[in-house]
PDB file of N, CA and C in Angstrom:
ATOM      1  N   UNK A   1     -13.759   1.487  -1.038  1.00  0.00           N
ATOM      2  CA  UNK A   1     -13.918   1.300  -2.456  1.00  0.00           C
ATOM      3  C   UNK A   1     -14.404   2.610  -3.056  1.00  0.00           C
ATOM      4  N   UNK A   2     -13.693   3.236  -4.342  1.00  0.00           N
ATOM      5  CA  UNK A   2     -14.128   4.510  -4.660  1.00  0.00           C
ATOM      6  C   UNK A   2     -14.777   3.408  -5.919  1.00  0.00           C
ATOM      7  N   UNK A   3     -15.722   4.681  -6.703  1.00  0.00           N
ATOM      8  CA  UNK A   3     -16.302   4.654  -7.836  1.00  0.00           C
ATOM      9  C   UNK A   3     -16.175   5.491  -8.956  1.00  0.00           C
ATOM     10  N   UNK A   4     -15.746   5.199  -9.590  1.00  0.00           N
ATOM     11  CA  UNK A   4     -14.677   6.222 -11.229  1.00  0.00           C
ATOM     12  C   UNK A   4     -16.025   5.899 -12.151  1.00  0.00           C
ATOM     13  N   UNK A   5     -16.559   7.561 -12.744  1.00  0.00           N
ATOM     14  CA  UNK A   5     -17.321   7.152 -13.829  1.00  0.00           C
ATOM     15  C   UNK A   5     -16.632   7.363 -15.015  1.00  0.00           C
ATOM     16  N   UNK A   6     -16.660   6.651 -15.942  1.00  0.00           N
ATOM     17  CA  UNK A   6     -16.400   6.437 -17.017  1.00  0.00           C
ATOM     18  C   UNK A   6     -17.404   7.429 -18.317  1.00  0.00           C
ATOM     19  N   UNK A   7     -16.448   8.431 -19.360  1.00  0.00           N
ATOM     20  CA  UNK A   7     -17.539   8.926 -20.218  1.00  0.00           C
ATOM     21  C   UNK A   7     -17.485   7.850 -21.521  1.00  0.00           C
ATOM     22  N   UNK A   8     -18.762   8.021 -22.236  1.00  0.00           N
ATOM     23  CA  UNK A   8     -18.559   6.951 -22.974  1.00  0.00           C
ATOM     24  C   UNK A   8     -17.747   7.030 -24.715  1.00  0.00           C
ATOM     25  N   UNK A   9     -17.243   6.574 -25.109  1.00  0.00           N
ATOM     26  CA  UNK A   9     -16.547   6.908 -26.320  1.00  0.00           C
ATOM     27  C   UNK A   9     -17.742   7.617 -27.114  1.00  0.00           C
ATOM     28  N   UNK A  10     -16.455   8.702 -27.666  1.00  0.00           N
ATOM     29  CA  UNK A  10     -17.481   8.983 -29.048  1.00  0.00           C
ATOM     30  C   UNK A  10     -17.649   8.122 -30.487  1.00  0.00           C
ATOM     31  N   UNK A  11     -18.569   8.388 -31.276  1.00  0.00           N
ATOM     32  CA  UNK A  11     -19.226   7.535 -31.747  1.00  0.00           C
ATOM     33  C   UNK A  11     -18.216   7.533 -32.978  1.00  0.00           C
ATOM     34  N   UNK A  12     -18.207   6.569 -34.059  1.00  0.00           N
ATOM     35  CA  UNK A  12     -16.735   6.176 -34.985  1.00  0.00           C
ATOM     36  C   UNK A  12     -18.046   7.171 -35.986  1.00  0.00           C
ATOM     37  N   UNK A  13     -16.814   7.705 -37.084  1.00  0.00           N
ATOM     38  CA  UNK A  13     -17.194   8.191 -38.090  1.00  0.00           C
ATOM     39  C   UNK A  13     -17.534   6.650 -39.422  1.00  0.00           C
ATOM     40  N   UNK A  14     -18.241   6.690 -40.063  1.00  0.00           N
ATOM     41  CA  UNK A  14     -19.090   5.261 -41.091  1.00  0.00           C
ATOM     42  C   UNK A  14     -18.116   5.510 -41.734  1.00  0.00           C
ATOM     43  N   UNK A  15     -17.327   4.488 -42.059  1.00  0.00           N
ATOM     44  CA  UNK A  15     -16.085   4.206 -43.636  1.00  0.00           C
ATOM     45  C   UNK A  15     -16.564   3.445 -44.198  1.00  0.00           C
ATOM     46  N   UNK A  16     -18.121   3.216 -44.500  1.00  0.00           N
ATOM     47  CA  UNK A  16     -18.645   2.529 -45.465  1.00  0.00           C
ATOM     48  C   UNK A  16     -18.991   3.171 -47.089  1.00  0.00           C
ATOM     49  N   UNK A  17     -18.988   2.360 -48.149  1.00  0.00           N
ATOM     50  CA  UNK A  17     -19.362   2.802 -49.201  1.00  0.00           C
ATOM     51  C   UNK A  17     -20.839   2.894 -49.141  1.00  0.00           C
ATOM     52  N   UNK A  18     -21.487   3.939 -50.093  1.00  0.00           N
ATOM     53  CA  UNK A  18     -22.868   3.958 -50.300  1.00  0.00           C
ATOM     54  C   UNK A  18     -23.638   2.592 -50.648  1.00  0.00           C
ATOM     55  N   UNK A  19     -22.676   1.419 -51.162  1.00  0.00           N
ATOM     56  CA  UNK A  19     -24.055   0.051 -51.498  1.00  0.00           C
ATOM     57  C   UNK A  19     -23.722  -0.417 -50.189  1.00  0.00           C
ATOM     58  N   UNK A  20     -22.648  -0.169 -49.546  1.00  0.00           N
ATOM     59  CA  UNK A  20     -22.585  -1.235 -48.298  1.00  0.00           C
ATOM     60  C   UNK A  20     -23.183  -0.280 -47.236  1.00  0.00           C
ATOM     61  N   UNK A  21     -23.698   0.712 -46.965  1.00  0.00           N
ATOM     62  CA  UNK A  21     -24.346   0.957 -46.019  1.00  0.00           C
ATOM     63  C   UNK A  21     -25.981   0.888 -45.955  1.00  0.00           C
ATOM     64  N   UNK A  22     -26.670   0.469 -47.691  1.00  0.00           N
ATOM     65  CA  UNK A  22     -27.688  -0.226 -47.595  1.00  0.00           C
ATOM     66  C   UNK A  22     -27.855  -1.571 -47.744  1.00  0.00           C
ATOM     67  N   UNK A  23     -27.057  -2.080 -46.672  1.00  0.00           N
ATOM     68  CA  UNK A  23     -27.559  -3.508 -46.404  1.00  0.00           C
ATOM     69  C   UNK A  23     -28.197  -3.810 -45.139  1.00  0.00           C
ATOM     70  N   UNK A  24     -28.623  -5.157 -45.832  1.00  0.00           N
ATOM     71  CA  UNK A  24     -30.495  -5.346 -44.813  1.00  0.00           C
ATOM     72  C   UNK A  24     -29.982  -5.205 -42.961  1.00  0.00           C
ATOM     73  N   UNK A  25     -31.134  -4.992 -42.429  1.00  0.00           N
ATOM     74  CA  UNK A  25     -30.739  -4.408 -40.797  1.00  0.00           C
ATOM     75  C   UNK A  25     -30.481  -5.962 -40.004  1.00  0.00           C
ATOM     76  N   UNK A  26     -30.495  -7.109 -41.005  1.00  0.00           N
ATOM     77  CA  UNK A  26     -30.236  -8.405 -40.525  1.00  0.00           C
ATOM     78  C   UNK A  26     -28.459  -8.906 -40.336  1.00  0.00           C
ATOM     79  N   UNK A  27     -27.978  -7.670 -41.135  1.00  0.00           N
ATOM     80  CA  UNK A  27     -26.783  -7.824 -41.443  1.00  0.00           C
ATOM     81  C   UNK A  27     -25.488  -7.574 -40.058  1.00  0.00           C
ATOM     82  N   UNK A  28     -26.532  -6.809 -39.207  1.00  0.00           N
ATOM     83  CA  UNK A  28     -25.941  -5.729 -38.410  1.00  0.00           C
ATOM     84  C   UNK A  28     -26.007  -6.900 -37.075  1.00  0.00           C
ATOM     85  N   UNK A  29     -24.863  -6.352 -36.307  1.00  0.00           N
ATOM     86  CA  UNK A  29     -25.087  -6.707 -34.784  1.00  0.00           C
ATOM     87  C   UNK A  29     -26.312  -6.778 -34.428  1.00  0.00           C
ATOM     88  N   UNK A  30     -27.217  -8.077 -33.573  1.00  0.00           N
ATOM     89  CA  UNK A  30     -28.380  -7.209 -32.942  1.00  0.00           C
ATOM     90  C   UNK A  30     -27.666  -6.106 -31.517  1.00  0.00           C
ATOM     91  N   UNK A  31     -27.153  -6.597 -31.029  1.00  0.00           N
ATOM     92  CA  UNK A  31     -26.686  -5.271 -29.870  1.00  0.00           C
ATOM     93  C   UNK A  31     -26.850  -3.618 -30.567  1.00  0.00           C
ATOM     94  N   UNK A  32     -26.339  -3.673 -31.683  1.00  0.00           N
ATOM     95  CA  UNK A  32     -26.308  -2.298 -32.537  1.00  0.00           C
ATOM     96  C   UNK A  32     -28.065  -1.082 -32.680  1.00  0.00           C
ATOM     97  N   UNK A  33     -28.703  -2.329 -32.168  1.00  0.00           N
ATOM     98  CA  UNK A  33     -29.902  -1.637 -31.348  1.00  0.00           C
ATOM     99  C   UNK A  33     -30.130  -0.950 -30.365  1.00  0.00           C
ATOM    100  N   UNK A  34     -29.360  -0.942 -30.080  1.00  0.00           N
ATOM    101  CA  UNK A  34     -29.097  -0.674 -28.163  1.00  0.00           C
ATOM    102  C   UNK A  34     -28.435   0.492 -27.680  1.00  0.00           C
ATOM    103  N   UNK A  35     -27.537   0.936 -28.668  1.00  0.00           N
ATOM    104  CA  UNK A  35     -26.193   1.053 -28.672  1.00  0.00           C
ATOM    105  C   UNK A  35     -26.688   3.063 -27.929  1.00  0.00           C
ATOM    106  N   UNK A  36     -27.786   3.588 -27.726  1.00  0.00           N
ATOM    107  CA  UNK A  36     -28.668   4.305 -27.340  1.00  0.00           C
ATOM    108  C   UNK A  36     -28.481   4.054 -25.540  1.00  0.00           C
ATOM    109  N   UNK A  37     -28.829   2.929 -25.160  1.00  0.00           N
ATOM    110  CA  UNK A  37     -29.104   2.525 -23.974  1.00  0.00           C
ATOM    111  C   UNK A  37     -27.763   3.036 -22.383  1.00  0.00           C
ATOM    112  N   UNK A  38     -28.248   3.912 -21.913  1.00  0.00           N
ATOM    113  CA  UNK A  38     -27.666   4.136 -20.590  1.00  0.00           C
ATOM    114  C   UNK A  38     -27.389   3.141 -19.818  1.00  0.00           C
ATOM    115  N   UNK A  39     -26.085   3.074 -19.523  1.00  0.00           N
ATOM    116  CA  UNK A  39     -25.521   1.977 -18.329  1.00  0.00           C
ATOM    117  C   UNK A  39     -24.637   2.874 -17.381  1.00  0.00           C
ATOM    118  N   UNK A  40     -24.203   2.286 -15.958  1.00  0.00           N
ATOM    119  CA  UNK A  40     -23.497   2.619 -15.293  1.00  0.00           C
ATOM    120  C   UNK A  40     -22.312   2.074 -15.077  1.00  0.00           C
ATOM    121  N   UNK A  41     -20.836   2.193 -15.702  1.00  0.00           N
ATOM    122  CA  UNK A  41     -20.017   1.600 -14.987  1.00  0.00           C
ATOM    123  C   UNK A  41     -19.044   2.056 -14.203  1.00  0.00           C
ATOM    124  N   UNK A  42     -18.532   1.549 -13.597  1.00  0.00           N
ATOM    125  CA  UNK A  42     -17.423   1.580 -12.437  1.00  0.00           C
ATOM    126  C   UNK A  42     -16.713   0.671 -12.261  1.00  0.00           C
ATOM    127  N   UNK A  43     -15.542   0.970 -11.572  1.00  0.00           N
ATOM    128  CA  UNK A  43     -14.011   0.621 -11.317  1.00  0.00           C
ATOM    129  C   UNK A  43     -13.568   0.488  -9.814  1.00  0.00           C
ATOM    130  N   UNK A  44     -13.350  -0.642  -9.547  1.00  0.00           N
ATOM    131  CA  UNK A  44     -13.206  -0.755  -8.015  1.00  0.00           C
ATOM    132  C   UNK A  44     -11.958  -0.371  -7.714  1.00  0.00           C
ATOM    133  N   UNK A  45     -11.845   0.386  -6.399  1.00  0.00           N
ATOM    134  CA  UNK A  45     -10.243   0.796  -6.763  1.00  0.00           C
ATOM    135  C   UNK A  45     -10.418   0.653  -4.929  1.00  0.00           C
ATOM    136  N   UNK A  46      -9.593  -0.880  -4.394  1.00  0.00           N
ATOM    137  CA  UNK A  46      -9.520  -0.510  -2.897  1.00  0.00           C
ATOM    138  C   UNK A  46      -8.678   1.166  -1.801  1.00  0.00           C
ATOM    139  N   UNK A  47      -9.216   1.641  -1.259  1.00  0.00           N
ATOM    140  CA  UNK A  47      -8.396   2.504  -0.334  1.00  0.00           C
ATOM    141  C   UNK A  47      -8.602   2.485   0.813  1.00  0.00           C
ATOM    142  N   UNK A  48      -7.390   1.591   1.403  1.00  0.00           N
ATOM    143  CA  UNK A  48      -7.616   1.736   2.952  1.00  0.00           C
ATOM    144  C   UNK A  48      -7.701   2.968   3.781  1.00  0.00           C
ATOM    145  N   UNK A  49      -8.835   2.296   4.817  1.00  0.00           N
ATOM    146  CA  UNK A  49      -8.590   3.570   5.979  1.00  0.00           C
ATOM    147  C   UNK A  49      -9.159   4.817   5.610  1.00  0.00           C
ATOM    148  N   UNK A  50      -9.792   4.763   4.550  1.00  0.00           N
ATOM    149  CA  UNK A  50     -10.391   6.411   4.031  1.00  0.00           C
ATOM    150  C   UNK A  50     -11.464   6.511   5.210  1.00  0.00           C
ATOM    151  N   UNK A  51     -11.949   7.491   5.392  1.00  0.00           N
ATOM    152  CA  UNK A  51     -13.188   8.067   6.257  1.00  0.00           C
ATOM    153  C   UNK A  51     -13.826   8.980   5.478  1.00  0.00           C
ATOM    154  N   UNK A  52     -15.233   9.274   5.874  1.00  0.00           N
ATOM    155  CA  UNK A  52     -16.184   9.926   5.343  1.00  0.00           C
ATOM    156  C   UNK A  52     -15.665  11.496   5.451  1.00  0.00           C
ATOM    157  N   UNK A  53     -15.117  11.938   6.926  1.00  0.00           N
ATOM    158  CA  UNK A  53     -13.759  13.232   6.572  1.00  0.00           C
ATOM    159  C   UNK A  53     -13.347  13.430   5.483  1.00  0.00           C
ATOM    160  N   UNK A  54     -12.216  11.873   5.162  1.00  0.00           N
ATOM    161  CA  UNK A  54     -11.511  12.288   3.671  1.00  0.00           C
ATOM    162  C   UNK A  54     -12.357  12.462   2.618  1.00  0.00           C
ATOM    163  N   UNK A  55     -13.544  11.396   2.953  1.00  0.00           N
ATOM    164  CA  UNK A  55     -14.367  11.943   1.412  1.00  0.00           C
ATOM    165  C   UNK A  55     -14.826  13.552   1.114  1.00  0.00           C
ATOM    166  N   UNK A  56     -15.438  14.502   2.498  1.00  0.00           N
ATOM    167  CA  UNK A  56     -15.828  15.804   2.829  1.00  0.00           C
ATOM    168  C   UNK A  56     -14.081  16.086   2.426  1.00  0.00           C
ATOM    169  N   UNK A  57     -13.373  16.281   2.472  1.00  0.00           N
ATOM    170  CA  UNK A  57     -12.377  16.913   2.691  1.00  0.00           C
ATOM    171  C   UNK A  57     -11.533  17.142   0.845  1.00  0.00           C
ATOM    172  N   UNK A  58     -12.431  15.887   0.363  1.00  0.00           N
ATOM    173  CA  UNK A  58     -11.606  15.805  -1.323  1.00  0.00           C
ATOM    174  C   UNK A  58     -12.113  17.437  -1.863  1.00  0.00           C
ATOM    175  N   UNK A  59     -10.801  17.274  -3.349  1.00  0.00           N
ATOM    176  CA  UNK A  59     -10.914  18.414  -3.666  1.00  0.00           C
ATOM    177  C   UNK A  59     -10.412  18.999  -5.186  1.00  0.00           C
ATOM    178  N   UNK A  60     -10.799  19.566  -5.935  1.00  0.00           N
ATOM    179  CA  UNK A  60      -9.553  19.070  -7.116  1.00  0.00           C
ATOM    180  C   UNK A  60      -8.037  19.095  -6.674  1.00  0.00           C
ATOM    181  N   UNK A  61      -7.262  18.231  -7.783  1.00  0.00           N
ATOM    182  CA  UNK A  61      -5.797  18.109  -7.271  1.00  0.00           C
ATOM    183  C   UNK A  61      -5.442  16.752  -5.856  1.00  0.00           C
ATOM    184  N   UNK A  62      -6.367  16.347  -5.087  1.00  0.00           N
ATOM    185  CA  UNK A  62      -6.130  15.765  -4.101  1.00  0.00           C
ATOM    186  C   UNK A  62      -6.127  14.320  -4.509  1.00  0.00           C
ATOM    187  N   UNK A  63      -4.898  14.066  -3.834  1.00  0.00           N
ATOM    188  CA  UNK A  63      -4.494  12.339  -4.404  1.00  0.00           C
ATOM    189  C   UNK A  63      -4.711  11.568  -3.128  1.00  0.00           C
ATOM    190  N   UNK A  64      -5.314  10.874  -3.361  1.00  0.00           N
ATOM    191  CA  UNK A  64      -5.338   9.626  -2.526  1.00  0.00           C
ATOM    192  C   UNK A  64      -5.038   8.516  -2.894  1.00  0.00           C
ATOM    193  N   UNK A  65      -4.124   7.614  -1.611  1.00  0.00           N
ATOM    194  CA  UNK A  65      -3.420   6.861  -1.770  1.00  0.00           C
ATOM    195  C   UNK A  65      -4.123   5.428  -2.116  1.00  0.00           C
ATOM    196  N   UNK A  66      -3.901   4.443  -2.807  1.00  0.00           N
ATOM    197  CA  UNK A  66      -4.621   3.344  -2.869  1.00  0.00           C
ATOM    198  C   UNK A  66      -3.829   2.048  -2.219  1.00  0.00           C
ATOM    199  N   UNK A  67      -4.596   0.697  -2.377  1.00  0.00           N
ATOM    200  CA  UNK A  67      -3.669  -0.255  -2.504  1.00  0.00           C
ATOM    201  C   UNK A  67      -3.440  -1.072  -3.113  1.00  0.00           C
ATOM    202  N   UNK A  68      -3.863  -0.848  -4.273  1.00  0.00           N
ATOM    203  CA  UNK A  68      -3.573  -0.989  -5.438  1.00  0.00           C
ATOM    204  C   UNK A  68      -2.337  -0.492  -6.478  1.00  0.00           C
ATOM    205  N   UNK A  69      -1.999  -1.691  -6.522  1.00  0.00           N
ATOM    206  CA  UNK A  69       0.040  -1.026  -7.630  1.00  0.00           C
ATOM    207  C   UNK A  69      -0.710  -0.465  -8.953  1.00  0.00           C
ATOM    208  N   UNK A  70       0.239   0.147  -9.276  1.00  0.00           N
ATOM    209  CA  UNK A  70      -0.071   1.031 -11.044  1.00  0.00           C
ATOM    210  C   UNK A  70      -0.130  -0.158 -11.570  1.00  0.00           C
ATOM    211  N   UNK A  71       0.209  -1.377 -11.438  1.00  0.00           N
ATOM    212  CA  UNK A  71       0.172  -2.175 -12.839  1.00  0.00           C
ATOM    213  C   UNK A  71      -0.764  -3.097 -12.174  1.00  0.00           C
ATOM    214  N   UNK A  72      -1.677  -3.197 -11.392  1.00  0.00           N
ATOM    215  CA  UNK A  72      -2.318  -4.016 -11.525  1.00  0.00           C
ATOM    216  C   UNK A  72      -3.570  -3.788 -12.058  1.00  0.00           C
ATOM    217  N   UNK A  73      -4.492  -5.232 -12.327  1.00  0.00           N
ATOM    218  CA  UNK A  73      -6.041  -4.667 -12.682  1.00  0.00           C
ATOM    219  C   UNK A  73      -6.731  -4.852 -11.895  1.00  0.00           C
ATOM    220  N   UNK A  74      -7.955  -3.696 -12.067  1.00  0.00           N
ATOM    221  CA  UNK A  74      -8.685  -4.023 -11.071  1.00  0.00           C
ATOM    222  C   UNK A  74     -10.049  -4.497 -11.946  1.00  0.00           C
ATOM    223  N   UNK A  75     -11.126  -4.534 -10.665  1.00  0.00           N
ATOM    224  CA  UNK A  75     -11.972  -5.078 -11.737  1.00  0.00           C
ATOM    225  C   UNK A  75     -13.460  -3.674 -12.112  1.00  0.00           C
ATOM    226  N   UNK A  76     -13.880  -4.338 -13.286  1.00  0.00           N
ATOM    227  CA  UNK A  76     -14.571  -2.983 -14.000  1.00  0.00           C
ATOM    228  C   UNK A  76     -16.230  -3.849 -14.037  1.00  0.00           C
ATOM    229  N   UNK A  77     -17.261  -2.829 -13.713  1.00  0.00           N
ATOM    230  CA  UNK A  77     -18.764  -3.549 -13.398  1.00  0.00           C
ATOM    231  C   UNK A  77     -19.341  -2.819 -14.415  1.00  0.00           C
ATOM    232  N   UNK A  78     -20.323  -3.198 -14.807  1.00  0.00           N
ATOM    233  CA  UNK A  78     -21.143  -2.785 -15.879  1.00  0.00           C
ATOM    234  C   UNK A  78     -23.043  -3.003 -15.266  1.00  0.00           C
ATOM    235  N   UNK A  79     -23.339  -1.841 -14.446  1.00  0.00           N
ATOM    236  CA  UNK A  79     -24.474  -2.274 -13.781  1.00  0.00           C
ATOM    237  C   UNK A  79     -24.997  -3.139 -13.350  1.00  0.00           C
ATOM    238  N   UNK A  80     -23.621  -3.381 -12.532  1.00  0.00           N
ATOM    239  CA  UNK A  80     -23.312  -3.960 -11.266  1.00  0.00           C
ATOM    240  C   UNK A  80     -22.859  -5.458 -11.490  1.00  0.00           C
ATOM    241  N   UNK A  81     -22.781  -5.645 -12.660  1.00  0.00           N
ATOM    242  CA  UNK A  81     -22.225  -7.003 -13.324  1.00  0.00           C
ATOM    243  C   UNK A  81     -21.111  -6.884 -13.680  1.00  0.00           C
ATOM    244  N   UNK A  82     -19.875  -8.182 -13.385  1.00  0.00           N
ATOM    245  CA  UNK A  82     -18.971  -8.044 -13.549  1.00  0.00           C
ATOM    246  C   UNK A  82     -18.624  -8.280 -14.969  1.00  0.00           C
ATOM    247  N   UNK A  83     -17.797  -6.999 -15.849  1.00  0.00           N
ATOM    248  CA  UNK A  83     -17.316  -6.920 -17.163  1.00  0.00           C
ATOM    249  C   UNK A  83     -16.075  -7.754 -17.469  1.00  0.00           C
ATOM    250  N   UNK A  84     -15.080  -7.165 -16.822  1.00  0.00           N
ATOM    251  CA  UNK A  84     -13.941  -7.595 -17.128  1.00  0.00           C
ATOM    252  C   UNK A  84     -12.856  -6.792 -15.642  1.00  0.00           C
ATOM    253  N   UNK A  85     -11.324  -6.960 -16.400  1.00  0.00           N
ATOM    254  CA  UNK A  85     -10.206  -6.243 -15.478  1.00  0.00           C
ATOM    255  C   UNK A  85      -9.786  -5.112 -16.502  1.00  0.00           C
ATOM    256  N   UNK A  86      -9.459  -4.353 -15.735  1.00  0.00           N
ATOM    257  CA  UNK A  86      -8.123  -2.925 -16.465  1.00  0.00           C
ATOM    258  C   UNK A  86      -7.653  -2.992 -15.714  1.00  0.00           C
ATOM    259  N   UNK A  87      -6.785  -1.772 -16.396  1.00  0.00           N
ATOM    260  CA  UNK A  87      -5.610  -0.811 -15.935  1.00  0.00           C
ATOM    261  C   UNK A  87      -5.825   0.598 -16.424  1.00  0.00           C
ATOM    262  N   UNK A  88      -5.269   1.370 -15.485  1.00  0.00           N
ATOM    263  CA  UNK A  88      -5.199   2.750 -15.200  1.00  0.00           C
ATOM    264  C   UNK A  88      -4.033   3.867 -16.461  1.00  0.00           C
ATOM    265  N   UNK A  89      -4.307   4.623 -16.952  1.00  0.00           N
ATOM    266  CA  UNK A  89      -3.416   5.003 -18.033  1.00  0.00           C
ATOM    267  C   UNK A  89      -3.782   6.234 -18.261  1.00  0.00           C
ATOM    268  N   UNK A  90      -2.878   6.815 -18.770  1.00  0.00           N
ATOM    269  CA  UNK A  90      -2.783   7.916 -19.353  1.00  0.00           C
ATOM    270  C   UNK A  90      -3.241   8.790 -20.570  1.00  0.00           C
ATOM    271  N   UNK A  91      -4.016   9.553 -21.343  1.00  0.00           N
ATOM    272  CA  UNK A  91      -4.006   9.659 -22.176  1.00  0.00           C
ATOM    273  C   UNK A  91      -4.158  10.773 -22.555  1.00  0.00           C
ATOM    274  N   UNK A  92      -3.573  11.435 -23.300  1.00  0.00           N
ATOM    275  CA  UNK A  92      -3.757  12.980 -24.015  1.00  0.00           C
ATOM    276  C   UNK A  92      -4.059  13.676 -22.255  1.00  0.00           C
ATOM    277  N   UNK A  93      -3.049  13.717 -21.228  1.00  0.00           N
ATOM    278  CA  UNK A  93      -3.510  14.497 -20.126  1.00  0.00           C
ATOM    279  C   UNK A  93      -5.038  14.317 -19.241  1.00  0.00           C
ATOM    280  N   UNK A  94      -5.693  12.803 -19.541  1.00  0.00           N
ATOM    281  CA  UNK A  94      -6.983  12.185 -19.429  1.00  0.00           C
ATOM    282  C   UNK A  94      -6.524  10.896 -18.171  1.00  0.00           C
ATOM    283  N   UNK A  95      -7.126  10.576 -17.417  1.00  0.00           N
ATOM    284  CA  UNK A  95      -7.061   9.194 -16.739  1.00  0.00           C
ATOM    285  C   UNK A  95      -7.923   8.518 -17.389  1.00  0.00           C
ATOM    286  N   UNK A  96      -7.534   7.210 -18.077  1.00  0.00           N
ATOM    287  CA  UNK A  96      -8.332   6.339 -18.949  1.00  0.00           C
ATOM    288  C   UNK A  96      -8.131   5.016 -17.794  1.00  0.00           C
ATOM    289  N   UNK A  97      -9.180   3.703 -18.554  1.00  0.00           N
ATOM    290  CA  UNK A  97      -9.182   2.643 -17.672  1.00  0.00           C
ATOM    291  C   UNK A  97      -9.236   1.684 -19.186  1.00  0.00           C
ATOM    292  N   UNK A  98      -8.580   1.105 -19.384  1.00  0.00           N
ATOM    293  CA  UNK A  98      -7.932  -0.403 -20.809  1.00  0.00           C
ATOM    294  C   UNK A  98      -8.482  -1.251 -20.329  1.00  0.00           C
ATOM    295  N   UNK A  99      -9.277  -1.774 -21.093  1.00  0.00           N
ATOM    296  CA  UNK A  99      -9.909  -3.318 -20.277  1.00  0.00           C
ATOM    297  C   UNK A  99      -8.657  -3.932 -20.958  1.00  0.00           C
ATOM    298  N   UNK A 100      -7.596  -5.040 -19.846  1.00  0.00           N
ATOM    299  CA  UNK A 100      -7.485  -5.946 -20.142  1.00  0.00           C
ATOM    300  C   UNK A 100      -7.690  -7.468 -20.277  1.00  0.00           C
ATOM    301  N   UNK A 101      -8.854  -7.862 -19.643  1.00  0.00           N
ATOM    302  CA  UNK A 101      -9.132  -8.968 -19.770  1.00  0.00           C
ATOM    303  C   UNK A 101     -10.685  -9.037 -19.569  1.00  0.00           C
ATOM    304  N   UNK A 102     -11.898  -9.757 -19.956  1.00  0.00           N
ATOM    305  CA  UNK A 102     -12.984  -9.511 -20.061  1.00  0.00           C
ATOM    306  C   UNK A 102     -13.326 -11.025 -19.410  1.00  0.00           C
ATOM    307  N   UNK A 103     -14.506 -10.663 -18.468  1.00  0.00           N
ATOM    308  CA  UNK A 103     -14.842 -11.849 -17.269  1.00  0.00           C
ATOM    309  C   UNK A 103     -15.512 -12.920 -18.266  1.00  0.00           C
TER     310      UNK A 103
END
């Protein structure tokens, strides 16, 4: 099982008007408190047969094989709790992970 860290999105620019961004802090998500708070997640991605060699031996550029198909999902932990499933994708020359389905 490898472990993929994830960076976390950057933060949305406010498309609020000036009266609607003074409304009361009751208005808001409570999570939106938080939103500060460090987590760890990861992406289980099975690979048979690896050895602690192959791990010493990785390198940039070096692909290792999984057994896992491109289209399947795997599943995604959120300090150490299970989140949901993705998939693996492409983006702007980036390896991204799409949650598609949430546990």
């Amino acid at each position: 099982m490898a472990t993929a860290r994830m960076a976390p999105a950057p933060p949305e620019t406010p498309t609020q008007e000036p009266a609607q961004a003074q409304a009361p802090a009751s208005a808001h998500s409570p999570i939106e408190a938080y939103h500060w708070l460090c987590c760890q997640a990861t992406a289980e991605i099975p690979v048979p047969k690896f050895t602690v060699g192959d791990l010493l031996n990785l390198c940039k550029g070096t692909v290792v094989q999984t057994s896992t198909a491109v289209a399947s999902d795997v599943p995604i932990r959120v300090n150490k709790t299970l989140l949901g499933w993705g998939r693996f994708e492409v983006v702007n020359d980036r390896l991204a992970l799409r949650i598609t389905e949430l546990a």
